[in-house]
Protein backbone atom coordinates (compact mmCIF):
# COMPACT_ATOMS: atom_id res chain seq x y z
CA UNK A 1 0.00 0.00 0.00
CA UNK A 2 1.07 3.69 -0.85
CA UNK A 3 -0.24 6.38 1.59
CA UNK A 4 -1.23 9.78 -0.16
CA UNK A 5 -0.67 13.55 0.99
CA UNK A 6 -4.68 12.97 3.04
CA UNK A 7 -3.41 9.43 4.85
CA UNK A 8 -5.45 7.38 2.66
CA UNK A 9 -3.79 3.51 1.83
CA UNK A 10 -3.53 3.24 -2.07
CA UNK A 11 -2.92 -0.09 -3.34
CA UNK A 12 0.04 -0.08 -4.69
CA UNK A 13 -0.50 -1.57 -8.32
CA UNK A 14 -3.64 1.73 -8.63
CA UNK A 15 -1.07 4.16 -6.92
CA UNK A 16 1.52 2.90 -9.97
CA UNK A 17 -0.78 3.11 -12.28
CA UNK A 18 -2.93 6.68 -11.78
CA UNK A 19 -0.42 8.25 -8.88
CA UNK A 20 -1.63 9.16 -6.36
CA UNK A 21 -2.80 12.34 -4.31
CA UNK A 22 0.06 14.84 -3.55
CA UNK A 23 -0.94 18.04 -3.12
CA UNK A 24 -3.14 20.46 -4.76
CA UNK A 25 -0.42 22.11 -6.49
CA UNK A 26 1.64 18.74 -7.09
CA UNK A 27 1.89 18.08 -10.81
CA UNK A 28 0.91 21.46 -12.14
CA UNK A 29 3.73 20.99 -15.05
CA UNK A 30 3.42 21.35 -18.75
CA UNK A 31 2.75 18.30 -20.88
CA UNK A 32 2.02 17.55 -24.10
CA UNK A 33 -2.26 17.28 -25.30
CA UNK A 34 -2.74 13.88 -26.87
CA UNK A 35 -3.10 13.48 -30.54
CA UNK A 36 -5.71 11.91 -32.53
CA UNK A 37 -6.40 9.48 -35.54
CA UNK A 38 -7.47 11.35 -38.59
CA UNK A 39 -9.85 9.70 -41.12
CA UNK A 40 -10.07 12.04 -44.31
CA UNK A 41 -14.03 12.22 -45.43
CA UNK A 42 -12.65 11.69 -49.99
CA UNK A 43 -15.05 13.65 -52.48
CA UNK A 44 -18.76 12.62 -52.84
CA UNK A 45 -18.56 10.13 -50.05
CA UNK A 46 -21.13 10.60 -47.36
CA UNK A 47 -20.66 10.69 -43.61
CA UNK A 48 -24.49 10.01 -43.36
CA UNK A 49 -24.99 6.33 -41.72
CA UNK A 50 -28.51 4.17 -41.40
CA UNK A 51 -28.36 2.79 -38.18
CA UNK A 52 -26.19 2.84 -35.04
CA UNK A 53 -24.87 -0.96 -35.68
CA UNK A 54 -23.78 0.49 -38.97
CA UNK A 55 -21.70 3.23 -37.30
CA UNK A 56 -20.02 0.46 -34.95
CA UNK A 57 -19.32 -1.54 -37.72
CA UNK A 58 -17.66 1.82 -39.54
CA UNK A 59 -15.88 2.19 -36.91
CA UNK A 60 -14.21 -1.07 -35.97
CA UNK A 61 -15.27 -1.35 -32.68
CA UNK A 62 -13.32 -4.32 -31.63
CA UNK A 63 -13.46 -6.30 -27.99
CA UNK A 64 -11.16 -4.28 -25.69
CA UNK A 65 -11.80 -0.83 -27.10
CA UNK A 66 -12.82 2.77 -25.21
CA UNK A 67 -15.70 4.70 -25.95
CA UNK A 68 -17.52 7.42 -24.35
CA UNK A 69 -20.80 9.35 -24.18
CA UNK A 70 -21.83 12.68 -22.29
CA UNK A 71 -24.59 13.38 -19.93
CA UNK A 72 -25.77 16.74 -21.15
CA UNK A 73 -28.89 14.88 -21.67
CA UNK A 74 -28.93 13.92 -17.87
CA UNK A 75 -32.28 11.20 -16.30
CA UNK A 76 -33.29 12.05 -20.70
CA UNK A 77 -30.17 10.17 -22.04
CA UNK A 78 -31.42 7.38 -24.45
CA UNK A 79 -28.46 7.33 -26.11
CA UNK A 80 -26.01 5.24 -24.00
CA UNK A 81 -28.52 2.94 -23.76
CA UNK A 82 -28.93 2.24 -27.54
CA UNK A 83 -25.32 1.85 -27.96
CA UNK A 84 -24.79 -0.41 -25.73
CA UNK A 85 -27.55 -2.39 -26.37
CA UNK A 86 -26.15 -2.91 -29.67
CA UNK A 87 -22.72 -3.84 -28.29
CA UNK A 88 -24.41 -6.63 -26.58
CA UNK A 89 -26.41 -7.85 -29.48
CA UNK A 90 -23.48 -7.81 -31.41
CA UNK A 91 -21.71 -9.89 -29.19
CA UNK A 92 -18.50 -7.09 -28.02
CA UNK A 93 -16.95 -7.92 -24.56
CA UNK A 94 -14.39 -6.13 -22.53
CA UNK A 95 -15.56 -2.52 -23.70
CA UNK A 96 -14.24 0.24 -21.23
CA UNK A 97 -16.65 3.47 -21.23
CA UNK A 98 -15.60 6.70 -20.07
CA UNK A 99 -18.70 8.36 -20.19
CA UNK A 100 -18.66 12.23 -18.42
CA UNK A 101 -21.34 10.71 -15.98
CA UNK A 102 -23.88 7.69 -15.66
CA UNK A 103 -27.13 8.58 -14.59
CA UNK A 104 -30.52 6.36 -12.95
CA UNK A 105 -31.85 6.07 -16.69
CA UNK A 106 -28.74 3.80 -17.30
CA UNK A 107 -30.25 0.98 -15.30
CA UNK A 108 -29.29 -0.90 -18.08
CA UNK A 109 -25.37 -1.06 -17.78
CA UNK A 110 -26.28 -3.68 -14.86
CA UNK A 111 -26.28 -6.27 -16.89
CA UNK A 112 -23.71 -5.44 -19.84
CA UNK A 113 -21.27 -5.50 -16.26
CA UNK A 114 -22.70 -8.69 -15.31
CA UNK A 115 -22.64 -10.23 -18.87
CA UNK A 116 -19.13 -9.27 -19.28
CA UNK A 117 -19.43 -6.32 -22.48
CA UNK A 118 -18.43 -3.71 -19.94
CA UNK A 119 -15.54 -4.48 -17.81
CA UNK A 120 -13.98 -0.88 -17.05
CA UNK A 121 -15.55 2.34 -16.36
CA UNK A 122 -13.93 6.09 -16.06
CA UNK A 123 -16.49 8.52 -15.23
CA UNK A 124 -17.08 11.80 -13.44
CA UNK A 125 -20.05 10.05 -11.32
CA UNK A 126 -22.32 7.10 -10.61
CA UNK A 127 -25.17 6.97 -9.04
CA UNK A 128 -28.34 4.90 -7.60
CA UNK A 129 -28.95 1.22 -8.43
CA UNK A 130 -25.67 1.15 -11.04
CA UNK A 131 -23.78 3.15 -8.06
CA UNK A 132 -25.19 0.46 -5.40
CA UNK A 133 -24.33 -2.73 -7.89
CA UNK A 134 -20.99 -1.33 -8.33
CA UNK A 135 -20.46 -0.83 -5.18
CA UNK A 136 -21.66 -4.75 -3.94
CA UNK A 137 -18.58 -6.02 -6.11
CA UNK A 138 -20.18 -7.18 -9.67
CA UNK A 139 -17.08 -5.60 -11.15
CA UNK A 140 -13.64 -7.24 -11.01
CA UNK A 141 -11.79 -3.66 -11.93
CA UNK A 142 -12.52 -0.70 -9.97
CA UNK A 143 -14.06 2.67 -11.28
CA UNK A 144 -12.30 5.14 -11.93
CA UNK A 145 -13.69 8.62 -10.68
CA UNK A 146 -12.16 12.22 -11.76
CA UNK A 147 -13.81 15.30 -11.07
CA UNK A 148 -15.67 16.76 -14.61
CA UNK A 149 -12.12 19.27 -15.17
CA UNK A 150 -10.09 16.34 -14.14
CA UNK A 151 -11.60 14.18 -16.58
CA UNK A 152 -10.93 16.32 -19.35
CA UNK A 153 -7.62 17.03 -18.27
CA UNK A 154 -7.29 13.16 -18.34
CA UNK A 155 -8.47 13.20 -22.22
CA UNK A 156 -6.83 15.78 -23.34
CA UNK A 157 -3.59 14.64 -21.93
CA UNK A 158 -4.23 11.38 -22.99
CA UNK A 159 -4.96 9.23 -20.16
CA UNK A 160 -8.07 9.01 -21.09
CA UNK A 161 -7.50 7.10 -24.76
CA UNK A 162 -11.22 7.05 -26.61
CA UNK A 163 -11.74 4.68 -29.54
CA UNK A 164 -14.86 6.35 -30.55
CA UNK A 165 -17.10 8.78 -29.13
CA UNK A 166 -21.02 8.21 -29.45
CA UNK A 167 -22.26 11.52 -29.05
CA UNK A 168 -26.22 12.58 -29.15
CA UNK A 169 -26.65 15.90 -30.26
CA UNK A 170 -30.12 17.85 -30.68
CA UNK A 171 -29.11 19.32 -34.24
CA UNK A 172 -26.68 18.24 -37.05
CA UNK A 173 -25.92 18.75 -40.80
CA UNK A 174 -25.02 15.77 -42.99
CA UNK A 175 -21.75 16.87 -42.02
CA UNK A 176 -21.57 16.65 -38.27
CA UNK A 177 -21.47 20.49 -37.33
CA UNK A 178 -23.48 19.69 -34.15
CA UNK A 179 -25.47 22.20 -31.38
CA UNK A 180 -27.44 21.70 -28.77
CA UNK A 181 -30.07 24.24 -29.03
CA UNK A 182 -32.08 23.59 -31.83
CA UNK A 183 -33.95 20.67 -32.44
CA UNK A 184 -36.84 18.28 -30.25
CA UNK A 185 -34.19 17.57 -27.42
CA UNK A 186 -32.74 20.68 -26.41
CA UNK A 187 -29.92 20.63 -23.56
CA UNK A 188 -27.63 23.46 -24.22
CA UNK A 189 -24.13 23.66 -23.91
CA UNK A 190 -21.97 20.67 -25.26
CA UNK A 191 -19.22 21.31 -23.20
CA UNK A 192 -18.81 18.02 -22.19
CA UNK A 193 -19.39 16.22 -25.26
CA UNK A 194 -16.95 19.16 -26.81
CA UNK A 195 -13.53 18.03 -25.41
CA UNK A 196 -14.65 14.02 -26.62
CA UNK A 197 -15.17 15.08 -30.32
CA UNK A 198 -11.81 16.96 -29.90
CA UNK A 199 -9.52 14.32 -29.42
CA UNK A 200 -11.58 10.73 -29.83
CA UNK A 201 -9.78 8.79 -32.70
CA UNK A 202 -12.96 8.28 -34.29
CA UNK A 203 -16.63 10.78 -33.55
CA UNK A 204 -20.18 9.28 -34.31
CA UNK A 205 -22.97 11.95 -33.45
CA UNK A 206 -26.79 10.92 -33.22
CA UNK A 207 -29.24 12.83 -33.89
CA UNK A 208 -33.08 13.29 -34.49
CA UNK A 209 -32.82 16.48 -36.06
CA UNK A 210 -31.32 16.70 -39.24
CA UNK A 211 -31.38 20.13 -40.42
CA UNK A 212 -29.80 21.73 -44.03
CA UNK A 213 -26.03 22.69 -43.98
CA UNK A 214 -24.72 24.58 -42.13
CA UNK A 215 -26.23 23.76 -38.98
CA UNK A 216 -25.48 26.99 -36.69
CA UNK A 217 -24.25 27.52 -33.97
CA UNK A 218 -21.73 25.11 -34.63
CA UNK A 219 -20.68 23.82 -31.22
CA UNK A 220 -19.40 20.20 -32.49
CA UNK A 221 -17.84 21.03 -35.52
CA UNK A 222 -17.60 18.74 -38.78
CA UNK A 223 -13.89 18.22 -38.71
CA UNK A 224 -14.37 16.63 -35.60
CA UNK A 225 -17.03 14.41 -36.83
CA UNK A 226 -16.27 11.16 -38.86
CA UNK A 227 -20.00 9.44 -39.20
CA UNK A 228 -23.68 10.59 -38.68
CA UNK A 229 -26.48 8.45 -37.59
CA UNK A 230 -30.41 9.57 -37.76
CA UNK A 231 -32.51 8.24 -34.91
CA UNK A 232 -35.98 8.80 -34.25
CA UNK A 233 -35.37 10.29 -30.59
CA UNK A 234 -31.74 11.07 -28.78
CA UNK A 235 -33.36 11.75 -25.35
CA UNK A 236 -36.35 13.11 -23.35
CA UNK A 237 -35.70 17.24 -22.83
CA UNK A 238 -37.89 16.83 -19.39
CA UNK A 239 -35.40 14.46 -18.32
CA UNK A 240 -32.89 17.59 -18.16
CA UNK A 241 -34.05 18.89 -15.25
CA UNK A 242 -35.37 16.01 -13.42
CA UNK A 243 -34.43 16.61 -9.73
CA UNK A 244 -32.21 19.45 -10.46
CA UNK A 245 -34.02 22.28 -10.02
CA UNK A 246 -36.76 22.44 -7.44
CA UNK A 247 -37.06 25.50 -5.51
CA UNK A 248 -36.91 24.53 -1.94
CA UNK A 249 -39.42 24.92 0.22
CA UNK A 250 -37.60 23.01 3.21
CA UNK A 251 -37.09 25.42 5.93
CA UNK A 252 -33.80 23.96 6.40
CA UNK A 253 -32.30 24.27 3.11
CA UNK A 254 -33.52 27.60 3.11
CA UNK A 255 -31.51 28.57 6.49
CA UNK A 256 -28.36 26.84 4.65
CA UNK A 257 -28.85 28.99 1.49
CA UNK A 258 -29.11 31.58 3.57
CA UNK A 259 -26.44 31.85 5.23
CA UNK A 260 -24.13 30.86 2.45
CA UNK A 261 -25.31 34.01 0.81
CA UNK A 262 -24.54 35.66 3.97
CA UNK A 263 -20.79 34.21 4.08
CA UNK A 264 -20.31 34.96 0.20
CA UNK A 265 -22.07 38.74 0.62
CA UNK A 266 -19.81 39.40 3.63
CA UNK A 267 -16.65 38.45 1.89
CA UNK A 268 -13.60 40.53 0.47
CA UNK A 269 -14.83 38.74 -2.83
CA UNK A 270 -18.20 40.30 -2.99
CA UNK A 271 -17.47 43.35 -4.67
CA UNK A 272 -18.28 45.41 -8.30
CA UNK A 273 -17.39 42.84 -10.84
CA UNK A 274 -16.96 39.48 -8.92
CA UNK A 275 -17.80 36.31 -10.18
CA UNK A 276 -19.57 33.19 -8.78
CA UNK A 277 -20.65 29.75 -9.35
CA UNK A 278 -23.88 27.60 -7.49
CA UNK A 279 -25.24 24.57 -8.09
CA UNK A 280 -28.71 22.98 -8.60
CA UNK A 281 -29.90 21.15 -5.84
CA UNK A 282 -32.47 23.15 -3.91
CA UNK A 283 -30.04 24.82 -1.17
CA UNK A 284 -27.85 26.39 -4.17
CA UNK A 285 -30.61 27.45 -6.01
CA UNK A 286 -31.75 29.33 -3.12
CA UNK A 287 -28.66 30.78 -2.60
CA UNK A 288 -28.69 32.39 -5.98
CA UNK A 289 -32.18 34.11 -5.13
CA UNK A 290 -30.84 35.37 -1.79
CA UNK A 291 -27.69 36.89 -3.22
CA UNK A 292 -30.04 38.52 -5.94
CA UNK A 293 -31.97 40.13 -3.17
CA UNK A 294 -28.13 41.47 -1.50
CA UNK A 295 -26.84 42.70 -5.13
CA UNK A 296 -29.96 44.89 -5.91
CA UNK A 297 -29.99 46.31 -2.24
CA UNK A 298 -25.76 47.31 -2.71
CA UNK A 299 -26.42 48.19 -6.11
CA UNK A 300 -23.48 45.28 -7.32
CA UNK A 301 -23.05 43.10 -10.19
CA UNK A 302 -21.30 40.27 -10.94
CA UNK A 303 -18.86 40.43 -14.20
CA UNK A 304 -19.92 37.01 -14.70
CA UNK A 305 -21.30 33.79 -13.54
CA UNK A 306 -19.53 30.22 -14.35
CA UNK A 307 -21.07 26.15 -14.58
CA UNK A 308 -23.64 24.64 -14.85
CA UNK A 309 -26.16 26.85 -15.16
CA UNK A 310 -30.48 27.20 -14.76
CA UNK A 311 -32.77 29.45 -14.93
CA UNK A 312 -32.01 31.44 -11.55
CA UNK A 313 -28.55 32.72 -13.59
CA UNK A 314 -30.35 33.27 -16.54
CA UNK A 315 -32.73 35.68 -14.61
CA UNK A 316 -29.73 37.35 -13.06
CA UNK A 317 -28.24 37.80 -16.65
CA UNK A 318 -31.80 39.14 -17.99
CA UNK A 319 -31.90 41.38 -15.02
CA UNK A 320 -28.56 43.30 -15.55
CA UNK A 321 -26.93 41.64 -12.22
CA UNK A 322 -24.42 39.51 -14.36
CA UNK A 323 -22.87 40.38 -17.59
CA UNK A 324 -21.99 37.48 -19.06
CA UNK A 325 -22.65 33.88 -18.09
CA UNK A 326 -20.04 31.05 -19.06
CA UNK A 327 -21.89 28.01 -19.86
CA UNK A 328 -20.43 24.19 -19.99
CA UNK A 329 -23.77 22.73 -18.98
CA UNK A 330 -27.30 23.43 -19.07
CA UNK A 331 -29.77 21.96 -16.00
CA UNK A 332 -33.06 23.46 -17.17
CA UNK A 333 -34.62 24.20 -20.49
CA UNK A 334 -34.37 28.05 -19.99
CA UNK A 335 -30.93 28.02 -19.71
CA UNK A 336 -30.27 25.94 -22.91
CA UNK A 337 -33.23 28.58 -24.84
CA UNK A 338 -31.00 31.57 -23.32
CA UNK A 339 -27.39 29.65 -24.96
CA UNK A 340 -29.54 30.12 -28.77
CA UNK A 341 -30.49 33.03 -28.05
CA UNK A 342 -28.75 35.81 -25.22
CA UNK A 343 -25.19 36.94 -27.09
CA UNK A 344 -23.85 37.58 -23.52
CA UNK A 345 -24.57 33.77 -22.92
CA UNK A 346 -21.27 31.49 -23.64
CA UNK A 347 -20.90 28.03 -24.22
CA UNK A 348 -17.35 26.57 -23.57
CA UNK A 349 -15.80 23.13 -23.39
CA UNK A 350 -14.97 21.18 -19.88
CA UNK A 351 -11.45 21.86 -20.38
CA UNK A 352 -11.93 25.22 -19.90
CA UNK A 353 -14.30 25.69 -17.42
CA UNK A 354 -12.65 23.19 -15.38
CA UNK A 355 -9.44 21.42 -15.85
CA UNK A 356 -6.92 21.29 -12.75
């Protein structure tokens, strides 16, 4: 065993193999981004595909390969679920995922564990009855868990090696120029899905919106993109914001949010031109609507706000009380209506909004 900079007993063949914890400022060094197989699209071919099995087969998905998905789509995601599904029927085994997160709609990865398809997993977070079954031992190699920036540090460094990346976008061209707020499943930023297409040898998106070229905005652009599949639905938009963003009602939530608001009002930070970042669950979204009530009573705005973001930021952008808003991730379909539409709205990849 190898003890890290917290006290914590690494096994020694993991601690070998990832490192382990030094430091927050341990490893801060310069190092070279990974590079990436390039498959030139010749003259009057098409990247236009009929089915997701004909995409794998495109591909050469082989036993042992990577591949990865993103979770913009959140508890709405059908598309990890059609892949693998496939994967199975087609009779793959020992296929690591890195997917950006695995949600309760992927129920389903149960049994592709159990039946031996999926026998690694890299993620930024598990959760529920796949989180429970992992955790009872029905995998022989452990999970791998980075923090969202960490994991797309790991990518673009190369740690992180994807084979292909099945992607589910809202819009696309023939092409694969690729958004995420136009079409019948809406989510917003691609930030996550962004940093895959960049540097995944080979880049499938799925869509069920095919629209005239150029699709635009172009988040996902076509030189990223090697094949394009057509599906009848990518993902339930409701599913988005599924347990994300209730206003709270609980009394003690509501003392927590408020006096978080409280220390972040009464801090050197909170001044002309700061910045700030909350989350979703009902104690941060509180927060947001207490510090709203502080800013218009000290007449201060915020030069920006960063994240994930829902409808509470978008209201503060509307309102004047943030200039911009930096978006990686939409929680709410607001927020993903205000990307398309509010030019002082941002989208930008996870290896900018968060990479260590």
């Amino acid at each position: 065993m190898v003890v890290n900079k917290v006290g914590k007993d690494i096994p020694q063949s993991y601690a070998e193999q990832y490192g382990i914890y030094e430091g927050e400022l341990a490893h801060i060094d310069a190092y070279q981004e990974a590079s990436r197989a390039i498959k030139p699209v010749k003259p009057r071919e098409t990247k236009l595909l009929g089915s997701i099995r004909e995409a794998i087969e495109k591909t050469g998905l082989k036993d042992g390969m990577t591949i990865s998905f993103h979770h913009h789509f959140r508890e709405g995601d059908y598309v990890m679920n059609l892949v693998l599904a496939e994967i199975a029927a087609m009779g793959l085994k020992n296929i690591s995922i890195a997917p950006s997160s695995i949600a309760n709609v992927h129920e389903p990865l149960i049994e592709h564990i159990k039946n031996g398809v999926v026998t690694n997993i890299t993620s930024s977070g598990l959760r529920d009855k796949v989180g429970a079954a992992i955790s009872a031992g029905i995998m022989e190699n452990p999970v791998v868990i980075r923090s969202h920036g960490g994991r797309a540090r790991a990518v673009a460094a190369g740690d992180i090696h994807i084979d292909v990346a099945f992607l589910g976008a809202p819009s696309s061209d023939a092409y694969g120029n690729a958004n995420g707020t136009k079409g019948k499943a809406t989510c917003g930023s691609l930030g996550y899905a962004m940093v895959d297409a960049k540097y995944a040898d080979q880049v499938v998106i799925i869509t069920d919106t095919l629209v005239p070229y150029p699709n635009t905005p172009i988040s996902i652009p076509q030189t990223d993109v090697d094949y394009v599949v057509e599906i009848d639905a990518i993902g339930d938009p409701d599913g988005i914001a599924k347990g994300a963003t209730r206003f709270t009602k609980n009394p003690k939530e509501l003392l927590i949010a408020e006096y978080a608001a409280k220390i972040i009002t009464h801090s050197p930070y909170y001044k002309e031109g700061f910045s700030f970042q909350t989350g979703t669950g009902g104690s941060s979204l509180a927060v947001t609507r207490f510090m709203r009530e502080q800013m218009l009573k000290d007449g201060i705005k915020a030069s920006f706000a960063l994240g994930g973001i829902t409808n509470a930021m978008v209201e503060l952008l509307e309102e004047g009380l943030v200039e911009k808003i930096i978006d990686v991730q939409d929680f709410d379909h607001p927020s993903a209506i205000s990307l398309g539409e509010n030019a002082n709205h941002y989208e930008i990849d996870a290896n900018m909004y968060a990479s260590p």
